[in-house]
C-alpha atoms as a PDB file:
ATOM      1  CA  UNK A   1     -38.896   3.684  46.791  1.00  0.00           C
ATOM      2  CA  UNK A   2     -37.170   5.219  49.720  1.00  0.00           C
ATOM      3  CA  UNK A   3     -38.566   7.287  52.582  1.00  0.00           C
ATOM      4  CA  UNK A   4     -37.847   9.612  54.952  1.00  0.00           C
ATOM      5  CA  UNK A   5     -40.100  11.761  57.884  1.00  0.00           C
ATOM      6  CA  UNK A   6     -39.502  14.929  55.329  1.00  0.00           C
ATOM      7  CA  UNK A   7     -39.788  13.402  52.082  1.00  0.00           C
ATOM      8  CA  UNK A   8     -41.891  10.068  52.347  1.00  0.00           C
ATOM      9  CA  UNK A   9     -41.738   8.931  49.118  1.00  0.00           C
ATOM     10  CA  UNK A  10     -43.579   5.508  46.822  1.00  0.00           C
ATOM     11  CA  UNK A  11     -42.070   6.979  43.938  1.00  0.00           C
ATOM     12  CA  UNK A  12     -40.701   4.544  41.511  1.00  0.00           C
ATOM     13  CA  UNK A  13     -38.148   5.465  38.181  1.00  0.00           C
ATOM     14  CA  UNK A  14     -37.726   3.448  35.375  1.00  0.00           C
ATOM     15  CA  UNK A  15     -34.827   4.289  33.437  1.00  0.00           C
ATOM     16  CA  UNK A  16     -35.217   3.982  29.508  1.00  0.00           C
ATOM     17  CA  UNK A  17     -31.683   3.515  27.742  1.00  0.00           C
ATOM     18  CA  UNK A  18     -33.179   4.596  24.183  1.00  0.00           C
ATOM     19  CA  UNK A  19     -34.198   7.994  25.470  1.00  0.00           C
ATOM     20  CA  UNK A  20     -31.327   7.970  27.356  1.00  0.00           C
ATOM     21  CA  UNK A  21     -33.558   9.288  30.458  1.00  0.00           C
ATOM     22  CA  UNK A  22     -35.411   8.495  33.558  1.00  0.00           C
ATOM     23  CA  UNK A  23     -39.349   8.641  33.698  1.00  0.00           C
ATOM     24  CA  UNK A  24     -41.377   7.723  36.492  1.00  0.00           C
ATOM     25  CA  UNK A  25     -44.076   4.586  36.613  1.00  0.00           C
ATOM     26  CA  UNK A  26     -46.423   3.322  38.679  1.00  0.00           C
ATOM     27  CA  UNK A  27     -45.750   3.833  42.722  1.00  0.00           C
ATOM     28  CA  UNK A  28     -45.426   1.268  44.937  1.00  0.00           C
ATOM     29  CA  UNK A  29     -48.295  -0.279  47.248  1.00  0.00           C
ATOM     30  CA  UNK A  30     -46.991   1.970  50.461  1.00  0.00           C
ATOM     31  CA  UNK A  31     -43.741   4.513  51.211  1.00  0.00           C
ATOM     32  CA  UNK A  32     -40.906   2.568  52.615  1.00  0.00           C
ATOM     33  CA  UNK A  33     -37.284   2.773  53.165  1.00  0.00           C
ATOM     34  CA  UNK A  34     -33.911   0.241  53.807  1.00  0.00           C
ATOM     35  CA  UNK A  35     -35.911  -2.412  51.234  1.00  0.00           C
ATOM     36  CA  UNK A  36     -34.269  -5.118  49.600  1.00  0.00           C
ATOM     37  CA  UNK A  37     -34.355  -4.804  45.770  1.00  0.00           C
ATOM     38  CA  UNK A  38     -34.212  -7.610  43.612  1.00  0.00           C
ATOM     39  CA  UNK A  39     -35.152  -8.477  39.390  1.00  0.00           C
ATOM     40  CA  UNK A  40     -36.200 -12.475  39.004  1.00  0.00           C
ATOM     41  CA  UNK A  41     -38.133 -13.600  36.162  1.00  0.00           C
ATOM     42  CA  UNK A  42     -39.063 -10.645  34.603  1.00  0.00           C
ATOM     43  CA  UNK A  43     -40.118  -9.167  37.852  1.00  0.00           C
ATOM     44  CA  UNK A  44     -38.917  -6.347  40.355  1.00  0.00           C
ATOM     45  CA  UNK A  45     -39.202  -8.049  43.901  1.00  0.00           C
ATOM     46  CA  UNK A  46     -39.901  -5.476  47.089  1.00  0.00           C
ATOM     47  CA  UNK A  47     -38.529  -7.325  50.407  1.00  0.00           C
ATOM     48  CA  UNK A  48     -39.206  -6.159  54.142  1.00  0.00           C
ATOM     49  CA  UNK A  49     -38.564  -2.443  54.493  1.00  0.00           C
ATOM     50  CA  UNK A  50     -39.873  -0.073  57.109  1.00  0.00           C
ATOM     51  CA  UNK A  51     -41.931   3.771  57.021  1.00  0.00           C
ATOM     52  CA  UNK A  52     -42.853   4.147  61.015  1.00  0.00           C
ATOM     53  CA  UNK A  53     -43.451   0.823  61.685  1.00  0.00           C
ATOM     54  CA  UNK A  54     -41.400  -2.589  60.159  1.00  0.00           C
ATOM     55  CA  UNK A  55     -42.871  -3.777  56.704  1.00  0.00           C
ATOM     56  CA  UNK A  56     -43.396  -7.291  56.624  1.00  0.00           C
ATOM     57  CA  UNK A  57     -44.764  -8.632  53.625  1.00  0.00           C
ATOM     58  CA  UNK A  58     -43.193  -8.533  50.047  1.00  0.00           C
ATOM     59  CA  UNK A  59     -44.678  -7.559  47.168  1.00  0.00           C
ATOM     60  CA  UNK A  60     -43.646  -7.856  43.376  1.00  0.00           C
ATOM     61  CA  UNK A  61     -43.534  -5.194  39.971  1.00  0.00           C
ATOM     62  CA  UNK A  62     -44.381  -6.814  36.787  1.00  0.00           C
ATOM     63  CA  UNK A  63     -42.992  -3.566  34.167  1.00  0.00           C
ATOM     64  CA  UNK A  64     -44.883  -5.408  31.053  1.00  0.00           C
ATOM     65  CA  UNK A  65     -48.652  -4.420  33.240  1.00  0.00           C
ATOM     66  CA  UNK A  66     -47.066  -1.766  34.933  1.00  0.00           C
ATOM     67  CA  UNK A  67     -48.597  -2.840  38.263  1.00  0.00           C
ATOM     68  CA  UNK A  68     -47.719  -3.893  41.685  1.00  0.00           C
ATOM     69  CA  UNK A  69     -49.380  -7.207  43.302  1.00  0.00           C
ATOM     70  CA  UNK A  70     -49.317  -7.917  47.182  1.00  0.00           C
ATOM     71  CA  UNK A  71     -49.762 -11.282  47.383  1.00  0.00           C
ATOM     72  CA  UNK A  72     -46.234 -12.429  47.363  1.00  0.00           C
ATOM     73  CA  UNK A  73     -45.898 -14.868  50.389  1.00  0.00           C
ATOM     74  CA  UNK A  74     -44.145 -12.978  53.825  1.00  0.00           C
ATOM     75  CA  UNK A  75     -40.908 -13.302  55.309  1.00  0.00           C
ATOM     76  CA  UNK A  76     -41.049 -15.636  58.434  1.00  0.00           C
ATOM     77  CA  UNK A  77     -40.030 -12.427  60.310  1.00  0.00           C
ATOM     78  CA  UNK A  78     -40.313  -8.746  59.399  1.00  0.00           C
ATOM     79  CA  UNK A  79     -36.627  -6.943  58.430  1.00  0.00           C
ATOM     80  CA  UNK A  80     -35.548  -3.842  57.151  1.00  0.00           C
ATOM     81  CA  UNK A  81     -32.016  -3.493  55.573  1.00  0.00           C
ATOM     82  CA  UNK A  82     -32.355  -6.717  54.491  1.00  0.00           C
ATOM     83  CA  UNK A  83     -30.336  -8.348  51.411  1.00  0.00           C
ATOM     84  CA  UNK A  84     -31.728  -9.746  48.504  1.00  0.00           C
ATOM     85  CA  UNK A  85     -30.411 -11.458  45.202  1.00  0.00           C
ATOM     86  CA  UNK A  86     -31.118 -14.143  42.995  1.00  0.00           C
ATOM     87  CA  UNK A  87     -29.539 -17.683  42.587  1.00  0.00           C
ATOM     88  CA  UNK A  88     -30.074 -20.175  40.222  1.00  0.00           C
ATOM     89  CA  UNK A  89     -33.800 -18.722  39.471  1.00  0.00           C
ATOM     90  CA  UNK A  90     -34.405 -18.254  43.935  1.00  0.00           C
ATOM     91  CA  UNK A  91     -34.475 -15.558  45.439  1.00  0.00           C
ATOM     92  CA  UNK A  92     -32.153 -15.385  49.181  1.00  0.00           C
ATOM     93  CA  UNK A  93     -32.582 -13.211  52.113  1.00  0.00           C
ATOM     94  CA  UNK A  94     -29.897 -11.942  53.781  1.00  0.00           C
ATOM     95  CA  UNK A  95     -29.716 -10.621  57.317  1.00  0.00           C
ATOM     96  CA  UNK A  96     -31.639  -7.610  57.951  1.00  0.00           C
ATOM     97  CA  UNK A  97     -32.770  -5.874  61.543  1.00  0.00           C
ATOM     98  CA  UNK A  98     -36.258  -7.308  62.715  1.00  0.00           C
ATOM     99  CA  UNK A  99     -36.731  -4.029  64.948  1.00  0.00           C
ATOM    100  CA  UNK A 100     -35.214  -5.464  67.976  1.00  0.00           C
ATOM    101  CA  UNK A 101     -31.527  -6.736  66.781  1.00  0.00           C
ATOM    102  CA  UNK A 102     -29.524  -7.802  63.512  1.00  0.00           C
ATOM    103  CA  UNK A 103     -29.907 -11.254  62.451  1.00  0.00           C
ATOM    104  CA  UNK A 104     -28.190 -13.772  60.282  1.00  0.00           C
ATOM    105  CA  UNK A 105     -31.339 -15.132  59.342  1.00  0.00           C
ATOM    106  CA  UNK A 106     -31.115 -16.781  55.633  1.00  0.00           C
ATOM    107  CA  UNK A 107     -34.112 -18.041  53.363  1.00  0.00           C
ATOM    108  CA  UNK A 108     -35.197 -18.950  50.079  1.00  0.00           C
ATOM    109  CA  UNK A 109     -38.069 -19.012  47.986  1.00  0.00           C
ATOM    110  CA  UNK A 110     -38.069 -22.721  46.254  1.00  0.00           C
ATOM    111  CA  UNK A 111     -41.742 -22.732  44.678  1.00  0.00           C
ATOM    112  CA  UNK A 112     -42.673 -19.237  44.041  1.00  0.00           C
ATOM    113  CA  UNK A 113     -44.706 -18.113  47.153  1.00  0.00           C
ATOM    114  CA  UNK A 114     -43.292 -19.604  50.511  1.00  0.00           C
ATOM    115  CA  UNK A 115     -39.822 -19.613  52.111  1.00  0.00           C
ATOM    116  CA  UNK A 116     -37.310 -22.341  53.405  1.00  0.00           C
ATOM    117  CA  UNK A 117     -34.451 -21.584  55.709  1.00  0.00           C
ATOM    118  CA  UNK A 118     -31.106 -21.841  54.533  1.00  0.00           C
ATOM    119  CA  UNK A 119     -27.790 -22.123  56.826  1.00  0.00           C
ATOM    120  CA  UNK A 120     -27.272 -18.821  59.359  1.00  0.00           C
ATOM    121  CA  UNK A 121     -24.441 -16.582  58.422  1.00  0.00           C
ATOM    122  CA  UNK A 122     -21.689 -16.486  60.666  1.00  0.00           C
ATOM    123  CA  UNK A 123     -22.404 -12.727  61.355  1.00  0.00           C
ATOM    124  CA  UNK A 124     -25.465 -10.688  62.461  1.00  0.00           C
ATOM    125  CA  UNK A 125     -25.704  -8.483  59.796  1.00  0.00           C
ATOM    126  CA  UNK A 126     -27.996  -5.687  58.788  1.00  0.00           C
ATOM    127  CA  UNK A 127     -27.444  -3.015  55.313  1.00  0.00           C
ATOM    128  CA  UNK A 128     -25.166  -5.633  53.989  1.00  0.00           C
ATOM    129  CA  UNK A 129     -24.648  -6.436  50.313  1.00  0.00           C
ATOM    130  CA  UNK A 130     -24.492  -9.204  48.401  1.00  0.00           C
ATOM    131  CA  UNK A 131     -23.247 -10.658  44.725  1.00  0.00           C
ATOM    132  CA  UNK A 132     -23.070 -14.005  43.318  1.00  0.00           C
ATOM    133  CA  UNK A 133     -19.989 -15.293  41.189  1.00  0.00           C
ATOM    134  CA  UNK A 134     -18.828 -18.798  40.150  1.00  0.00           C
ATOM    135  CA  UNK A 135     -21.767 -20.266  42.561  1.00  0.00           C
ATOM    136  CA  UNK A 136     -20.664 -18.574  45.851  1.00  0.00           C
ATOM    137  CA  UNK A 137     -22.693 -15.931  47.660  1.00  0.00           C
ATOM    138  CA  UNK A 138     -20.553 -13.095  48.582  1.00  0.00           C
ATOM    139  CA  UNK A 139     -21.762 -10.980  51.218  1.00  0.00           C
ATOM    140  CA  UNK A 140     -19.971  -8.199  52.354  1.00  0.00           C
ATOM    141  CA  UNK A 141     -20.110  -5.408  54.975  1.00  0.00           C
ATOM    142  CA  UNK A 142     -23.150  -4.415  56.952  1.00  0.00           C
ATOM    143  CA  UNK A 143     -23.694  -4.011  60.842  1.00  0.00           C
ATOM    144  CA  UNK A 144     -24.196  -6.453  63.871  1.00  0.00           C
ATOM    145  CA  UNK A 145     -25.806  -3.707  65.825  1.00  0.00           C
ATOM    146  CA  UNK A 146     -22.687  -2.354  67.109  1.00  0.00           C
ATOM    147  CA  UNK A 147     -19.569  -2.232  64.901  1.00  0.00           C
ATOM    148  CA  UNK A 148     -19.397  -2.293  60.630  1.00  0.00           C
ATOM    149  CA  UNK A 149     -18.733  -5.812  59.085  1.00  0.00           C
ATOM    150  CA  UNK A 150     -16.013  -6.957  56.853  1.00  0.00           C
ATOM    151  CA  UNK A 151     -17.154 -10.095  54.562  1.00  0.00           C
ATOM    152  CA  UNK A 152     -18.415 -13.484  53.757  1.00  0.00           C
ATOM    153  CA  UNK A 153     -19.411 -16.493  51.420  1.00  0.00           C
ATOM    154  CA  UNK A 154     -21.479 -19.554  51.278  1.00  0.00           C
ATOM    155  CA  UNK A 155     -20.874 -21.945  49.097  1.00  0.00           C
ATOM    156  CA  UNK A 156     -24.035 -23.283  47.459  1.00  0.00           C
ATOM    157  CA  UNK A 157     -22.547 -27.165  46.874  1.00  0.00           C
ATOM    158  CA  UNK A 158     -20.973 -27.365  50.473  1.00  0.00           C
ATOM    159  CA  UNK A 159     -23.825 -25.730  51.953  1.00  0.00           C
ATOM    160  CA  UNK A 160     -22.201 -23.707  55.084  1.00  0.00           C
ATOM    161  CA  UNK A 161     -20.591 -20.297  55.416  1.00  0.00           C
ATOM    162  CA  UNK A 162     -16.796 -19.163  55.349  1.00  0.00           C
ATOM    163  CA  UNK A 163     -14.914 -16.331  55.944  1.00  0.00           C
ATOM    164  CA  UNK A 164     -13.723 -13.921  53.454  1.00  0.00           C
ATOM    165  CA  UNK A 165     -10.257 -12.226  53.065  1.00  0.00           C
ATOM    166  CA  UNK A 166     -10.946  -8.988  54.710  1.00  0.00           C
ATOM    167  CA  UNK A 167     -11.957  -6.095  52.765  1.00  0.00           C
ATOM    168  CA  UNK A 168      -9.536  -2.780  52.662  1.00  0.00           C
ATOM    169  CA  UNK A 169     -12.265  -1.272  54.034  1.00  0.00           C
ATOM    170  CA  UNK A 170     -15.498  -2.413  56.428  1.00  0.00           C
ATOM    171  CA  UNK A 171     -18.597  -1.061  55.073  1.00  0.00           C
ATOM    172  CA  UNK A 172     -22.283  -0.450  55.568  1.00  0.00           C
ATOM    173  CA  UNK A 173     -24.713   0.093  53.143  1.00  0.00           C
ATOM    174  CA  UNK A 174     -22.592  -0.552  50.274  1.00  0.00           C
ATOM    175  CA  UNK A 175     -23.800  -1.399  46.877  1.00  0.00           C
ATOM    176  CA  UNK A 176     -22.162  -4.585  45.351  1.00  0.00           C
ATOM    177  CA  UNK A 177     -21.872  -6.645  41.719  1.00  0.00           C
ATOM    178  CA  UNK A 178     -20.567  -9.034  39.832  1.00  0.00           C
ATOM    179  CA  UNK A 179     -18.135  -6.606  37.160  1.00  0.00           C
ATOM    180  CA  UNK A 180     -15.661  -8.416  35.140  1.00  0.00           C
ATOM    181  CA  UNK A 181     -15.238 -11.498  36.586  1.00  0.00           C
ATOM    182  CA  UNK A 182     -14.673  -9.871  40.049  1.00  0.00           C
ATOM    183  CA  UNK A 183     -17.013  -8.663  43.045  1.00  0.00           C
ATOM    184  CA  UNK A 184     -17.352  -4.856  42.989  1.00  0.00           C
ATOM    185  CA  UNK A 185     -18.243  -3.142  46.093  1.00  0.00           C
ATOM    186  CA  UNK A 186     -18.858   0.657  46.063  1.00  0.00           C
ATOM    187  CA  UNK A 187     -19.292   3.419  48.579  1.00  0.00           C
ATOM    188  CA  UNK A 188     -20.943   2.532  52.170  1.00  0.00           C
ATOM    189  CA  UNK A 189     -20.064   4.029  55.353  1.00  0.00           C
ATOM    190  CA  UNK A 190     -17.131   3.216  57.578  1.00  0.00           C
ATOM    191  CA  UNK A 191     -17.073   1.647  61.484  1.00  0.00           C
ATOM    192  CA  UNK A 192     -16.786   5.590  62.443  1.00  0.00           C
ATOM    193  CA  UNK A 193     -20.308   6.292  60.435  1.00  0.00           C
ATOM    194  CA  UNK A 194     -18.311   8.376  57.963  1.00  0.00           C
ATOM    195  CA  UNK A 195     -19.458   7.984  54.326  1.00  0.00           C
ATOM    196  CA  UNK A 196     -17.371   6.619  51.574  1.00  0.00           C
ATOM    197  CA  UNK A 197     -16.500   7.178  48.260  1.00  0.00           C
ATOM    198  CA  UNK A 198     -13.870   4.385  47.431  1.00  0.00           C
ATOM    199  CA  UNK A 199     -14.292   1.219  45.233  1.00  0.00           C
ATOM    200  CA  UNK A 200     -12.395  -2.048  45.831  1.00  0.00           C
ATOM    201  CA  UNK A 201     -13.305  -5.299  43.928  1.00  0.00           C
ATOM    202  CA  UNK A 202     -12.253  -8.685  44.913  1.00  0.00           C
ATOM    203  CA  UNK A 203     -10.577 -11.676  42.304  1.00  0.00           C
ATOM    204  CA  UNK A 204     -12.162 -15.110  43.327  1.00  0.00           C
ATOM    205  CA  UNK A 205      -8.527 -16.614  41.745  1.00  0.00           C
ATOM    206  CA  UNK A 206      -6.274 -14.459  43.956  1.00  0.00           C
ATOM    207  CA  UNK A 207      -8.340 -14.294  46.475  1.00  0.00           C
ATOM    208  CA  UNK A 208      -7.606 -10.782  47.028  1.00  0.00           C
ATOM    209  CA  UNK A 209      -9.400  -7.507  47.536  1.00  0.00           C
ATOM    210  CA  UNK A 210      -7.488  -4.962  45.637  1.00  0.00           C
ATOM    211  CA  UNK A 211      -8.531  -0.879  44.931  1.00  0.00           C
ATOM    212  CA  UNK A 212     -10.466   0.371  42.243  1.00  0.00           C
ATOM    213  CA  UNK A 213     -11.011   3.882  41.053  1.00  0.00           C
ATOM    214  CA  UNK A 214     -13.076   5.824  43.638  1.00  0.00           C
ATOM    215  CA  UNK A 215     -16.624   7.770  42.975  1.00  0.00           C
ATOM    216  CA  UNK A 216     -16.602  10.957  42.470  1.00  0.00           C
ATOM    217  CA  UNK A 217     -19.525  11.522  45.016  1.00  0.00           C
ATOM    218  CA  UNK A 218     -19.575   9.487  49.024  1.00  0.00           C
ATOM    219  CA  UNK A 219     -22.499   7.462  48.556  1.00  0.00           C
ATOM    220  CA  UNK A 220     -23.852   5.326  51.610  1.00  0.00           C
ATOM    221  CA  UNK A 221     -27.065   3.465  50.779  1.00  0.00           C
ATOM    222  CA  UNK A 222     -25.818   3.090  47.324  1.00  0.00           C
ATOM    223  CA  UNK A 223     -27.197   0.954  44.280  1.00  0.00           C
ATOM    224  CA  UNK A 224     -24.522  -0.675  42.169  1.00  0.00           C
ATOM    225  CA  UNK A 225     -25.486  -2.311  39.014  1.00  0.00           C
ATOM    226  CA  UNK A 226     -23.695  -3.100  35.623  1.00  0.00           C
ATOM    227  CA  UNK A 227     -25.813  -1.292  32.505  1.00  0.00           C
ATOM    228  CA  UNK A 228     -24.363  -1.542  28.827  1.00  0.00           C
ATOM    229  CA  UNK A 229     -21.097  -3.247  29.752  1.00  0.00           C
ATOM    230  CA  UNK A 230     -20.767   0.213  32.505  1.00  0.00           C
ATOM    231  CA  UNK A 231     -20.850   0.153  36.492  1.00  0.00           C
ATOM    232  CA  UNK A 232     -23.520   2.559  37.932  1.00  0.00           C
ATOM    233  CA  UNK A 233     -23.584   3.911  41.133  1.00  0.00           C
ATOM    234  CA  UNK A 234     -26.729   5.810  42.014  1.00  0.00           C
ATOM    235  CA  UNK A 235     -28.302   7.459  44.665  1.00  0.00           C
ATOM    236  CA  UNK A 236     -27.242   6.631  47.906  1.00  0.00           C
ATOM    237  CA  UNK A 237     -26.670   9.442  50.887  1.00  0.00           C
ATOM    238  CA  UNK A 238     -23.315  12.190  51.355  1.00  0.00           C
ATOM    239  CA  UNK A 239     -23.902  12.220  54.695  1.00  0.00           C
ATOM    240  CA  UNK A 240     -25.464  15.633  54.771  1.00  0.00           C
ATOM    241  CA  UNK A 241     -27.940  15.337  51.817  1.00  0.00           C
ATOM    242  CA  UNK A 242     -29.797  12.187  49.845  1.00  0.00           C
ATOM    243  CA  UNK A 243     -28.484  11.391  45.886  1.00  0.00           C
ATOM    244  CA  UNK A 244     -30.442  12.355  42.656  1.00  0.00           C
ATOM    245  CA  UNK A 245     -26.972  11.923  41.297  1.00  0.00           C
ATOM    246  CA  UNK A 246     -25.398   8.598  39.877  1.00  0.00           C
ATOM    247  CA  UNK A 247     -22.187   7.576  38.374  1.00  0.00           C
ATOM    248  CA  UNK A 248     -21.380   5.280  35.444  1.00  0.00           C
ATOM    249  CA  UNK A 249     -17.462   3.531  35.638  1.00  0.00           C
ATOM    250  CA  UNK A 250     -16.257   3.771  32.256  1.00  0.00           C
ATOM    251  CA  UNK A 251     -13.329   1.044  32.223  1.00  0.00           C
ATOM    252  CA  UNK A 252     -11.302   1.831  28.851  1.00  0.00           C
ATOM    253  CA  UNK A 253     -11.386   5.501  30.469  1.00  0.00           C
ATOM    254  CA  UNK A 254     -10.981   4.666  34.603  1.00  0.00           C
ATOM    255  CA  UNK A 255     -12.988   7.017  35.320  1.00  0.00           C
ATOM    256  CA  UNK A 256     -16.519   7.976  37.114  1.00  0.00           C
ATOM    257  CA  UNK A 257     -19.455  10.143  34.956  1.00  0.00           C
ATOM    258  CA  UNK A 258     -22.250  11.582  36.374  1.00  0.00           C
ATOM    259  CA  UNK A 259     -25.860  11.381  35.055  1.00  0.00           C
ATOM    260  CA  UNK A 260     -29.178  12.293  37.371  1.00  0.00           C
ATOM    261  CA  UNK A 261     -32.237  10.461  38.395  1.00  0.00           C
ATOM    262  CA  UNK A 262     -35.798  12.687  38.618  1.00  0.00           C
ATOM    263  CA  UNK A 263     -35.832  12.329  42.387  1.00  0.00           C
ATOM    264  CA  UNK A 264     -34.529  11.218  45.472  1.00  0.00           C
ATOM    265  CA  UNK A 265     -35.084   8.360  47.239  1.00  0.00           C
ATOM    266  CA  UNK A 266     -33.680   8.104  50.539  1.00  0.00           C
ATOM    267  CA  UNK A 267     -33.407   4.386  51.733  1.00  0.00           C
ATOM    268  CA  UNK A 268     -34.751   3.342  48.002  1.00  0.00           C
ATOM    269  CA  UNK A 269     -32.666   0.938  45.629  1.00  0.00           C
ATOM    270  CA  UNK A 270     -32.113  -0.450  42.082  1.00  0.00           C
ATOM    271  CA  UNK A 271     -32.980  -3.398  40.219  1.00  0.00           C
ATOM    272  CA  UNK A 272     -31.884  -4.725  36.813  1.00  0.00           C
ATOM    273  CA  UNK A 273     -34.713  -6.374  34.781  1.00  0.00           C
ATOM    274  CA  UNK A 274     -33.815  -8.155  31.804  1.00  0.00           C
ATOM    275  CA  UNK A 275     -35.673  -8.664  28.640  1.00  0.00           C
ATOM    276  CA  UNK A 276     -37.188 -12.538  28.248  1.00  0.00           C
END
């Protein structure tokens, strides 16, 4: 996905590791930007989003038909920029903007088509990311409307939200993962709206954020997934243009290499499906 009032775009990629290229599929129900992306079950999940108007309803991608349904139960309220993973089979929302103000809404889906409410964040946050590691939700960055966020956890056992140890750098519209045993959180944009192209990953046994090697390209609204042991970074915004582009983290090397999707997709992000 991903849209914009020049380039409104339902385009979808699918990226085939044996060609070693990118071809495109099936596009989705209706253009929309600032969607949470998420890969449960075998399935591509579509959350919230907005074109002109606030998208409420989700919808789901099954790759083995090749075909979108819509009857995936709504959101209790309509959000764009919201966050979306998956836990222990569920998928969460996190946060998002409901058209009016940032929220620190939280949900679930426990039986496959309706949602429960989980415990509120202790920030407002819309364009956050999130990653889950060693049964902790890490959420991190985003914005309350007014300033850039730094970052947070909830413990699934406990049941209630701490703070983190504050990133080296508050973000919005980062892309995050779990990357050798550590959270990895790439790109975003700074509290002064500036783009970014650093990396810092945080160590759930020190408890400390610490730098990794930065991108070679600032990428705000970036996807960050791990592919064939390798971090990717792709798409995502410069600031003056959208991202084609993405960038594979090659550990043994430390370094960033560039690759290329077929098009852009402004607002649009990546999931991971797995083979069952």
């Amino acid at each position: 996905g991903g849209w914009s009032k020049d380039n409104p775009s339902c385009q979808v990629e699918q990226f085939c590791s044996q060609n070693n290229e990118w071809k495109m599929t099936t596009p989705m129900l209706r253009p929309r930007k600032d969607v949470g992306v998420c890969a449960m079950g075998g399935l591509i999940y579509i959350v919230g989003g907005a074109d002109d108007f606030t998208c409420v309803t989700s919808v789901d991608y099954d790759p083995e038909r090749n075909s979108w349904c819509g009857d995936v139960a709504p959101l209790t309220s309509a959000r764009s920029r919201v966050c979306v993973l998956e836990m222990d089979g569920f998928l969460v929302t996190l946060g998002g903007y409901d058209g009016t103000a940032c929220t620190n809404a939280v949900e679930y889906d426990p039986e496959g088509n309706c949602w429960s409410k989980l415990a509120p964040m202790l920030r407002r946050r819309a364009g956050a990311a999130a990653a889950v590691l060693d049964g902790h939700i890490y959420v991190v960055g985003g914005n309350d409307g007014d300033t850039s966020l730094d970052s947070e956890r909830f413990g699934a056992i406990e049941g209630v939200w701490s703070l983190c140890p504050p990133m080296l750098s508050v973000r919005e519209g980062a892309g995050c993962c779990v990357y050798l045993g550590c959270v990895y959180v790439a790109g975003g944009r700074d509290e002064l709206g500036l783009p970014l192209c650093t990396v810092e990953k945080y160590d759930p046994h020190t408890g400390r954020w610490s730098p990794a090697r930065a991108m070679r390209n600032k990428r705000y609204q970036v996807s960050l997934v791990v592919f064939d042991g390798l971090l990717l970074a792709i798409g995502g915004s410069d600031g003056v243009s959208d991202l084609k582009t993405m960038e594979a983290y090659d550990p043994e090397a430390n370094s960033w290499h560039f690759g290329s999707m077929k098009s852009k997709h402004p607002g649009g992000h990546v999931a991971l499906v797995k083979a069952l």
